[in-house]
Protein backbone atom coordinates (compact mmCIF):
# COMPACT_ATOMS: atom_id res chain seq x y z
CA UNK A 1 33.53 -10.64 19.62
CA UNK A 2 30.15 -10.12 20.61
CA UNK A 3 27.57 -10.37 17.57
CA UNK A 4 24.06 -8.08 17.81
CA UNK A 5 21.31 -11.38 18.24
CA UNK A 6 19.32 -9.82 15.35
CA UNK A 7 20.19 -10.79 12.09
CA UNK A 8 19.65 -8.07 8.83
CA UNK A 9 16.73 -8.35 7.76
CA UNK A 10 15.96 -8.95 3.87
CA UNK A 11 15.09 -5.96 1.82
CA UNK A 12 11.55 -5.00 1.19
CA UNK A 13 12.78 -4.30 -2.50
CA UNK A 14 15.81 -4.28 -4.81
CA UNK A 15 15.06 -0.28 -4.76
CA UNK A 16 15.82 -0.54 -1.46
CA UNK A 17 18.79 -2.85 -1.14
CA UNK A 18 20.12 -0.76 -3.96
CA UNK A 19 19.73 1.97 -1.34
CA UNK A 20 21.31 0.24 1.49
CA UNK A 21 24.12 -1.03 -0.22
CA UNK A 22 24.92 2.72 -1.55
CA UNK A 23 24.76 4.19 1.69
CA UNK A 24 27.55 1.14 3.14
CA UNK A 25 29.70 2.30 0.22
CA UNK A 26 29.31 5.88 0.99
CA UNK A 27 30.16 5.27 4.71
CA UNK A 28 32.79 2.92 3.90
CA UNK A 29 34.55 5.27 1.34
CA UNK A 30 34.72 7.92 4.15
CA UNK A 31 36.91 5.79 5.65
CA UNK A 32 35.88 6.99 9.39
CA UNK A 33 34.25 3.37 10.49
CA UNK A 34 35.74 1.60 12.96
CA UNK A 35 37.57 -1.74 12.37
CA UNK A 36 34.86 -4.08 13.21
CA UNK A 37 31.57 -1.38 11.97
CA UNK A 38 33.61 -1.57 8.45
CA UNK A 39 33.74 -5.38 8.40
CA UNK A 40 29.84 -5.24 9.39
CA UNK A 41 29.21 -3.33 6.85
CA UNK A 42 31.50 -4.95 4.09
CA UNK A 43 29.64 -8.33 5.15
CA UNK A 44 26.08 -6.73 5.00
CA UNK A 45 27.03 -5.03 1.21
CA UNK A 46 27.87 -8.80 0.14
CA UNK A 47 24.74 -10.19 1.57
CA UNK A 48 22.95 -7.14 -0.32
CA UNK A 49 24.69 -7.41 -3.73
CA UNK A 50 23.71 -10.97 -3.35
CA UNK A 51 20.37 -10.71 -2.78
CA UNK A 52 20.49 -8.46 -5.72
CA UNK A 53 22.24 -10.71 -8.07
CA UNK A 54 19.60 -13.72 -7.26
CA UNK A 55 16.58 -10.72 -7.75
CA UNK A 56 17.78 -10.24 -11.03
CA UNK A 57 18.46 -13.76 -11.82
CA UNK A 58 14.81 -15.05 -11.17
CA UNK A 59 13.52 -11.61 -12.60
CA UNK A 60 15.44 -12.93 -15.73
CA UNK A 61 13.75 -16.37 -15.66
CA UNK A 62 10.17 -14.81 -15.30
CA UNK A 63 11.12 -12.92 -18.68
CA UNK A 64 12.32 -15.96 -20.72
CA UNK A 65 8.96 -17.87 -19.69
CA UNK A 66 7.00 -14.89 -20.83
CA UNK A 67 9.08 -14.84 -24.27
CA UNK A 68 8.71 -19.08 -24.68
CA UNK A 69 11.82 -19.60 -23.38
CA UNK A 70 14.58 -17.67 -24.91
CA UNK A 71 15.37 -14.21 -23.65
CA UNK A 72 14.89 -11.53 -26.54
CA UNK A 73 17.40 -7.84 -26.16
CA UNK A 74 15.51 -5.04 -25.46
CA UNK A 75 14.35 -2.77 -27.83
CA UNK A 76 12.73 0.90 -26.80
CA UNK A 77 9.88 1.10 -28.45
């Protein structure tokens, strides 16, 4: 099975992967992929909600350093 030499490139933003990732679910959902554009696409949406997941995590870390180390709920103000 012959692969495409470029690989994905990362997302500019989590906006954006958010984006991405909706649009594979949309396409997916319609169920008229091919076999192999479907398991592109269901690879690419885990590389995506990964990326997103790590985003979050050191977004998360920057927050508890700001509040000395333990992270506080949010409150609206």
């Amino acid at each position: 099975m012959a692969r495409s030499a470029a690989a994905p490139k990362e997302p500019a933003s989590y906006e954006q992967a958010l984006a991405e990732l909706d649009r594979l679910v949309e396409q997916m959902e319609a169920g008229q992929l091919p076999l192999d554009q479907l398991l592109d696409g269901y690879r690419r949406g885990a590389e995506l909600l990964a990326w997103c997941r790590a985003r979050l995590q050191a977004v998360e870390e920057q927050v508890k350093v700001l509040e000395d180390g333990q992270l506080k709920p949010w409150t609206a103000a």
